[in-house]
C-alpha atoms as a PDB file:
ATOM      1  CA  UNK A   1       0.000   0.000   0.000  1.00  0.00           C
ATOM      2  CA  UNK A   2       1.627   3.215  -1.367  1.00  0.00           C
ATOM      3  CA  UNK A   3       4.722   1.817  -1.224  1.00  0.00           C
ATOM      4  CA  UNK A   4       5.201   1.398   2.368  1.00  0.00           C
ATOM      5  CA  UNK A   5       6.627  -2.196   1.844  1.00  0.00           C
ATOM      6  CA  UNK A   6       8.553  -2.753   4.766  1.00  0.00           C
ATOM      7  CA  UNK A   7       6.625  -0.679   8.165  1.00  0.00           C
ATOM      8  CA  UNK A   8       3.312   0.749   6.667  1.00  0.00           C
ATOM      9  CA  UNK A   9       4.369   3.386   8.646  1.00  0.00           C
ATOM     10  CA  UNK A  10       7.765   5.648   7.409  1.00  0.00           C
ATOM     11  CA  UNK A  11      10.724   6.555   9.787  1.00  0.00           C
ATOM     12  CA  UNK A  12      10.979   9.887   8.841  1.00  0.00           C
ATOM     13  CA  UNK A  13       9.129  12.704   6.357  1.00  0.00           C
ATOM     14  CA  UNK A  14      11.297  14.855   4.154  1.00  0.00           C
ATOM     15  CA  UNK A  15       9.343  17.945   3.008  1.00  0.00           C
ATOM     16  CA  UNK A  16      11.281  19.918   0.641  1.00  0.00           C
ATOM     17  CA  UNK A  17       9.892  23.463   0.109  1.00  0.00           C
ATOM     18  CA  UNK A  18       8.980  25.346  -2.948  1.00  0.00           C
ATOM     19  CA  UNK A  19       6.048  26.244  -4.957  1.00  0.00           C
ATOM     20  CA  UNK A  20       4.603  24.257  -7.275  1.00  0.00           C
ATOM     21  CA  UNK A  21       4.244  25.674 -11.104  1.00  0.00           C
ATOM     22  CA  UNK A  22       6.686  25.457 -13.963  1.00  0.00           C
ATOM     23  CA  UNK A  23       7.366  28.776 -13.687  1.00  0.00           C
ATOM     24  CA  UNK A  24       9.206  28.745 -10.222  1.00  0.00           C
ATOM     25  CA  UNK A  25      10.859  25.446 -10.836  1.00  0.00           C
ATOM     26  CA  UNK A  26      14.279  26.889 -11.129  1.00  0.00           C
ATOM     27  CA  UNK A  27      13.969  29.690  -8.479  1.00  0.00           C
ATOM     28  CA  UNK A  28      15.858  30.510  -5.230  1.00  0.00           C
ATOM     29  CA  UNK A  29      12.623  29.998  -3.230  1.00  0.00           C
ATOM     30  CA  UNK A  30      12.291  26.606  -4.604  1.00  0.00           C
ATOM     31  CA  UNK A  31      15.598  24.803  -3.604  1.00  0.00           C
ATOM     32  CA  UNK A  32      13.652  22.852  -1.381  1.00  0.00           C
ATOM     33  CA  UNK A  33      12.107  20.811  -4.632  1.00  0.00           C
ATOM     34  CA  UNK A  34      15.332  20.879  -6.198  1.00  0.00           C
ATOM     35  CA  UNK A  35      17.184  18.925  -3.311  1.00  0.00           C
ATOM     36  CA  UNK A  36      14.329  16.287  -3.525  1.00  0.00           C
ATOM     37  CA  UNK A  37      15.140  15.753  -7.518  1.00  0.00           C
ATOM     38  CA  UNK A  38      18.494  15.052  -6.654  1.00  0.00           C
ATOM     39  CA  UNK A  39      17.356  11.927  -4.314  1.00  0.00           C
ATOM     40  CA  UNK A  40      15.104  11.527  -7.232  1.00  0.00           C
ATOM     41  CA  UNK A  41      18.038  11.070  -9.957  1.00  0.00           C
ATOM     42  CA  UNK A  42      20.414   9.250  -7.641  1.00  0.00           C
ATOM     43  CA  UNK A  43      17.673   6.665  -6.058  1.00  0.00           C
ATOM     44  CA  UNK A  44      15.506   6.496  -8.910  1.00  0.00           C
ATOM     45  CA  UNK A  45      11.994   7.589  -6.766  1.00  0.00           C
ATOM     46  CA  UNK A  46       9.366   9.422  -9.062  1.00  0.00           C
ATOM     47  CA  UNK A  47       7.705  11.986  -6.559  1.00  0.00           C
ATOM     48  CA  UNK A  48       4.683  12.435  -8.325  1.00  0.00           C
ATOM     49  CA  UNK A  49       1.786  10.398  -6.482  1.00  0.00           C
ATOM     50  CA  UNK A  50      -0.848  13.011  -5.189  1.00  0.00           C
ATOM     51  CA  UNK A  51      -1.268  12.739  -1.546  1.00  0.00           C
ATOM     52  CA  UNK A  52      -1.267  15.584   1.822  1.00  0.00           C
ATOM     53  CA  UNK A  53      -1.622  18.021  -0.293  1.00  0.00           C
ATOM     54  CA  UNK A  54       1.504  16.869  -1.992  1.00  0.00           C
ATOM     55  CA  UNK A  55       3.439  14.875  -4.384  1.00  0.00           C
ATOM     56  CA  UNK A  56       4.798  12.198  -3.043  1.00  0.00           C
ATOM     57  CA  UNK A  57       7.014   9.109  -3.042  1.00  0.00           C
ATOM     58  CA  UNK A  58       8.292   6.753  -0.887  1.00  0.00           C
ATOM     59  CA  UNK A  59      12.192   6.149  -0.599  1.00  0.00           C
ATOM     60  CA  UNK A  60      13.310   3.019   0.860  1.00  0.00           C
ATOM     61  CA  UNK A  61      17.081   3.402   2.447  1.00  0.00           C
ATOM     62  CA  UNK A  62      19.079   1.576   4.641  1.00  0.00           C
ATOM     63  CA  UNK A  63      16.251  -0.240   5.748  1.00  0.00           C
ATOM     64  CA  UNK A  64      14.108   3.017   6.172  1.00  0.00           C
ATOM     65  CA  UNK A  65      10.758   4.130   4.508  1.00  0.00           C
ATOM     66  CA  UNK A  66      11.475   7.669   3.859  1.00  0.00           C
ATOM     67  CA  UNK A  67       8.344   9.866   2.804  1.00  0.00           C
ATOM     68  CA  UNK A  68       9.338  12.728   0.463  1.00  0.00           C
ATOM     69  CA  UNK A  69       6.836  15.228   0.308  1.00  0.00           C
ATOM     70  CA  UNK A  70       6.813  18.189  -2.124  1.00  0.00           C
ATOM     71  CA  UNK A  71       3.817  20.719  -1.009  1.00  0.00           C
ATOM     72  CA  UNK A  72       1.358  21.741  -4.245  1.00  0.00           C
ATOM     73  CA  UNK A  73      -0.153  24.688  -1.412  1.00  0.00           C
ATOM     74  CA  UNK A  74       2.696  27.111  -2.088  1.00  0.00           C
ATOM     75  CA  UNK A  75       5.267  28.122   0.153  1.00  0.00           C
ATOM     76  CA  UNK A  76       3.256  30.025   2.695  1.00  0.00           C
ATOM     77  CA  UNK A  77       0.772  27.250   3.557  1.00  0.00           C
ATOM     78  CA  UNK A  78       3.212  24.916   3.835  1.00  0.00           C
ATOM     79  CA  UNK A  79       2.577  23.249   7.068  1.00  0.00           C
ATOM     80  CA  UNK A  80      -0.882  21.947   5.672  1.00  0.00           C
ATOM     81  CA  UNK A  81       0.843  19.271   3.513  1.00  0.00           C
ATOM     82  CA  UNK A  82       3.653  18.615   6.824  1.00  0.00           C
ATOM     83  CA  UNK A  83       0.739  18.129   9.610  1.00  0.00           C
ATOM     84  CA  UNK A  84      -1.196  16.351   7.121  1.00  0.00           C
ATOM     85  CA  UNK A  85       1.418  13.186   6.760  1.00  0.00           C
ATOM     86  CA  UNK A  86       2.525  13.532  10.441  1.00  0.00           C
ATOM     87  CA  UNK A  87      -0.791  12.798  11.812  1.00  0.00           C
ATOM     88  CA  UNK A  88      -1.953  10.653   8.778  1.00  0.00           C
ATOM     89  CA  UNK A  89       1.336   8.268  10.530  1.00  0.00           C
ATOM     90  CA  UNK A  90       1.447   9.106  13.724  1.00  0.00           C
ATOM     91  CA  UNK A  91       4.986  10.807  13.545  1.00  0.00           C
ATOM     92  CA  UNK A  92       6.218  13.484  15.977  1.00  0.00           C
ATOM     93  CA  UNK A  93       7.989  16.693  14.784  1.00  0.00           C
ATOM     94  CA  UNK A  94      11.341  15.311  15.343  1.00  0.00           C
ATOM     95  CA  UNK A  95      10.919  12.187  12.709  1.00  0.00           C
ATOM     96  CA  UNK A  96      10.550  15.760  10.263  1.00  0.00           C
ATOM     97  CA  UNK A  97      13.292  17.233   7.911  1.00  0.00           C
ATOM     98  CA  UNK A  98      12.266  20.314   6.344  1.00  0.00           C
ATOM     99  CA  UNK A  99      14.363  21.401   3.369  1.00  0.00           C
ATOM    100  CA  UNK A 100      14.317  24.996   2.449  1.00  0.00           C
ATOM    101  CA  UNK A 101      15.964  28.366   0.893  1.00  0.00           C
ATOM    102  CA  UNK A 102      17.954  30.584   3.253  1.00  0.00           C
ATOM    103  CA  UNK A 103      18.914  34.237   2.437  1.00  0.00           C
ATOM    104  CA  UNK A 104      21.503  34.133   5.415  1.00  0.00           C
ATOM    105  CA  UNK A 105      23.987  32.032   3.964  1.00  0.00           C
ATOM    106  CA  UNK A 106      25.973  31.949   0.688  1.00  0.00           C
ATOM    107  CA  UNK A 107      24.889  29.515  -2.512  1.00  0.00           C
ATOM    108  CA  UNK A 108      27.137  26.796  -2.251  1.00  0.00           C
ATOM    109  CA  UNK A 109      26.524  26.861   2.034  1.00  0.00           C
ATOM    110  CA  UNK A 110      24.283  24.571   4.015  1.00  0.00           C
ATOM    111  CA  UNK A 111      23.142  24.197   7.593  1.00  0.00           C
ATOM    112  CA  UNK A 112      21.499  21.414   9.329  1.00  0.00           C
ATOM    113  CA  UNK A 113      19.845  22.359  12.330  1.00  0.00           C
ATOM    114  CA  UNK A 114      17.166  21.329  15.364  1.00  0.00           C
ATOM    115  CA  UNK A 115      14.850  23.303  17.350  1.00  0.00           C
ATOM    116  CA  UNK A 116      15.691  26.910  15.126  1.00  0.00           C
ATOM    117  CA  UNK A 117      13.024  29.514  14.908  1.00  0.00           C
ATOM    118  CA  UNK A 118      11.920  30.431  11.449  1.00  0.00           C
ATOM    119  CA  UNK A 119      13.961  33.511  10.607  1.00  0.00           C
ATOM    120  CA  UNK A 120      10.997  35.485   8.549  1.00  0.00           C
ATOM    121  CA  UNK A 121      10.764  32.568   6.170  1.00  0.00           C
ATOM    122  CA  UNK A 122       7.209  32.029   5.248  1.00  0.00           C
ATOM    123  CA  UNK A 123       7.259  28.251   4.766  1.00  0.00           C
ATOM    124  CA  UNK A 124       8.941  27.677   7.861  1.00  0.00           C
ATOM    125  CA  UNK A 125       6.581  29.989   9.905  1.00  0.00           C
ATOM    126  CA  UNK A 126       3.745  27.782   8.503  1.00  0.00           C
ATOM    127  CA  UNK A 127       5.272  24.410   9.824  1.00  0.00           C
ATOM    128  CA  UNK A 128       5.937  25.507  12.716  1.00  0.00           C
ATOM    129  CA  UNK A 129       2.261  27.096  13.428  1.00  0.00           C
ATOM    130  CA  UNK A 130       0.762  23.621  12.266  1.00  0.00           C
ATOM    131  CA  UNK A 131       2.917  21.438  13.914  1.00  0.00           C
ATOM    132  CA  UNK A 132       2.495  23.516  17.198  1.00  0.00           C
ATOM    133  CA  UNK A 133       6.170  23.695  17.905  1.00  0.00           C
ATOM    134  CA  UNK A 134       9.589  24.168  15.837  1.00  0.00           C
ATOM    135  CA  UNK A 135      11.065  20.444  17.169  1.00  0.00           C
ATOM    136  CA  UNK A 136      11.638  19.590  14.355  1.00  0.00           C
ATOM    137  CA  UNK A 137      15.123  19.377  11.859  1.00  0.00           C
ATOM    138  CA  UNK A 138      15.438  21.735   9.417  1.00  0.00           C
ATOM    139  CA  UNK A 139      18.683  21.608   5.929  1.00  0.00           C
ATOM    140  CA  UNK A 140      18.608  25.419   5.186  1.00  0.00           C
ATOM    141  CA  UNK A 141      20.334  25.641   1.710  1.00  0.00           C
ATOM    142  CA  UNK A 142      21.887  28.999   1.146  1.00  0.00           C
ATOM    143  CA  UNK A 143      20.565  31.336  -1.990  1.00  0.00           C
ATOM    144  CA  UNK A 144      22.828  34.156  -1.198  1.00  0.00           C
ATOM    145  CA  UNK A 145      20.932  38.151  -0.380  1.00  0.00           C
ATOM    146  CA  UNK A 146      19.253  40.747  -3.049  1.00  0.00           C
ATOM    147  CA  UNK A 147      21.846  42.896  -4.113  1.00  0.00           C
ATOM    148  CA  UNK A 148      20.891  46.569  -6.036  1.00  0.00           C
ATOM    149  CA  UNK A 149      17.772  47.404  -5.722  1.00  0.00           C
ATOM    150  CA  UNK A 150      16.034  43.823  -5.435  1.00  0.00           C
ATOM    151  CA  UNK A 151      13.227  43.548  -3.141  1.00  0.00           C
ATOM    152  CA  UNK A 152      13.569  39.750  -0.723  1.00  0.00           C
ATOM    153  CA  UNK A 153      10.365  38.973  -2.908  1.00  0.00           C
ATOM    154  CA  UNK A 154      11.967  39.540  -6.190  1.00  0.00           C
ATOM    155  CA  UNK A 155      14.925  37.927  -5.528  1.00  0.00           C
ATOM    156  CA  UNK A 156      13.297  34.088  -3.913  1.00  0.00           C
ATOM    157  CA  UNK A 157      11.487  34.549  -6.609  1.00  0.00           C
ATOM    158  CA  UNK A 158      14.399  35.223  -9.604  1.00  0.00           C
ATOM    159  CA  UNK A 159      16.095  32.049 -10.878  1.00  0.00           C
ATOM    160  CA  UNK A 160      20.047  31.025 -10.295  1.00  0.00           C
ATOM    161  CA  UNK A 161      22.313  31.834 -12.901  1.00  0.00           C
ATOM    162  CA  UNK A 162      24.612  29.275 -14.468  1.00  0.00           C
ATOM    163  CA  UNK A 163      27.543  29.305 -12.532  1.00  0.00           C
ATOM    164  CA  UNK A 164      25.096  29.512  -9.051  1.00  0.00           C
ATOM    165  CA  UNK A 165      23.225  26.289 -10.619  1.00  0.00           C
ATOM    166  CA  UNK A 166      26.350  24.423 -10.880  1.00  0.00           C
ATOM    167  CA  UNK A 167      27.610  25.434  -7.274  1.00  0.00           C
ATOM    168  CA  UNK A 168      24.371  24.366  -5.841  1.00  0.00           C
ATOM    169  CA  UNK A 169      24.339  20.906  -7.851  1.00  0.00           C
ATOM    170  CA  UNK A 170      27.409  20.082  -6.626  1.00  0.00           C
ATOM    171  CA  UNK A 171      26.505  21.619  -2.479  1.00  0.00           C
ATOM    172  CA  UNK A 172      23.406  18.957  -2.743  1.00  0.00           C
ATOM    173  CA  UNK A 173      25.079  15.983  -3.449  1.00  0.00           C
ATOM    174  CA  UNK A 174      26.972  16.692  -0.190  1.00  0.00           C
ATOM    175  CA  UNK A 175      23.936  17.519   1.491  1.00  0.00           C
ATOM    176  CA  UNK A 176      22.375  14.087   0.289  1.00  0.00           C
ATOM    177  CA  UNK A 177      25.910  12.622   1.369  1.00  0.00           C
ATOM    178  CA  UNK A 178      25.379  14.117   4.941  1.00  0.00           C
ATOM    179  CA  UNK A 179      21.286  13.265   4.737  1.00  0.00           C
ATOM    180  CA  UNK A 180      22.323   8.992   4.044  1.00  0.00           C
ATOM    181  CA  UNK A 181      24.546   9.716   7.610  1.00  0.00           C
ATOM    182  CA  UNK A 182      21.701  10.344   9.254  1.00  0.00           C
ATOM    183  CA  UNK A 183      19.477   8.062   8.312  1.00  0.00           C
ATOM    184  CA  UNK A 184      22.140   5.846   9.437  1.00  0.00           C
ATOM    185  CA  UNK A 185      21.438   6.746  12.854  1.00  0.00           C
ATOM    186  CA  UNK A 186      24.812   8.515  12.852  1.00  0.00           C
ATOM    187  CA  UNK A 187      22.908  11.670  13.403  1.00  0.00           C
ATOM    188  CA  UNK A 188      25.102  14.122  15.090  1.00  0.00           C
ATOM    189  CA  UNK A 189      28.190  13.242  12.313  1.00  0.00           C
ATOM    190  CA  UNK A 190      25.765  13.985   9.876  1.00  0.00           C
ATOM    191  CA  UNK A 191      24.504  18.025  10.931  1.00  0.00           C
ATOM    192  CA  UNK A 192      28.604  18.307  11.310  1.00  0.00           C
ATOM    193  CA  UNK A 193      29.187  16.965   8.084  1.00  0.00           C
ATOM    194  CA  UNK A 194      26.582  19.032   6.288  1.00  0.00           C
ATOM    195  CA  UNK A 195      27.433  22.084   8.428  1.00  0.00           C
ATOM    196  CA  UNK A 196      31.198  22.009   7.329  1.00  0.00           C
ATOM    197  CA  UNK A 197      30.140  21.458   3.483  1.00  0.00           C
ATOM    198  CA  UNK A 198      30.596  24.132   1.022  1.00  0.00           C
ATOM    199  CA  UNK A 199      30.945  23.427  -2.967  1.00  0.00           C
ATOM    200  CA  UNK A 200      34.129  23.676  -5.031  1.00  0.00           C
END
């Protein structure tokens, strides 16, 4: 039944964040969906079954059913889609990674934290009001600040350039590297690991 082969019930959810139209697919705001394609080209898993609000898949690993959830209720109602598979599978907020953009630190930079407030970001805010508390892990991927006269909005919202694509392609396979850790159960190696990544 959906895939849930081994427990019926996953270990963890990963929700990446982003909003879900052609238009935004290659956008700052949307790195989120873009870290879930890369667990989708390396693992073969089609996110694409309509479920919470979501597409979805399920990603077996190291003995783990993994749910990967990509929103469809834009970023600002994001928590919908997260509460929605928690309580579906009776998870608690810590057996959540959230995957989203963060203005604070450089493309090609990456945190993994626990327990972190949102920081302004919309998406974030959202899960955290649903979910009643902000227990929960969190892989902020860095996009870098407006420069000029750029507006926050504007810039989520603008797509990477070239170069910034290739930086970021090469910052989420060591994210994914760091991700495999901790679903290992080696989970405080794998926030260092991804903390101390940065591309090239």
């Amino acid at each position: 039944m959906f895939g849930l082969h081994r427990t019926q019930r996953p270990a963890l959810i990963i929700a990446g964040l982003g909003n879900p139209h052609k238009k935004y697919a290659y956008t700052r705001h949307n790195v989120g969906f873009l870290f879930l394609s890369v667990i989708e080209e390396r693992f073969g898993v089609r996110i694409e079954k309509k479920r919470f609000d979501s597409l979805t898949d399920v990603w077996q690993e190291q003995g783990a059913d993994i749910l990967l959830l990509k929103p469809l209720t834009y970023m600002n109602l994001s928590g919908i889609a997260v509460q929605s598979a928690m309580k579906k599978y009776r998870l608690i907020p810590s057996d959540i990674i959230v995957v989203h953009d963060d203005m604070d630190l450089a493309v090609g930079r990456a945190k993994f934290d626990y327990n972190r407030s949102s920081a302004g970001h919309k998406g974030v805010e959202s899960v955290i009001e649903k979910l009643g508390t902000r227990e929960f892990y969190r892989i902020r991927i860095g996009i870098g600040k407006p420069g000029g006269s750029d507006t926050a909005v504007d810039y989520v919202l603008s797509e990477f350039n070239e170069q910034e694509l290739d930086t970021l392609q090469t910052l989420l396979g060591k994210v994914l590297d760091g991700l495999l850790m901790f679903i290992g159960g080696k989970r405080q190696e794998a926030i260092e690991f991804v903390n101390k990544s940065t591309a090239g």
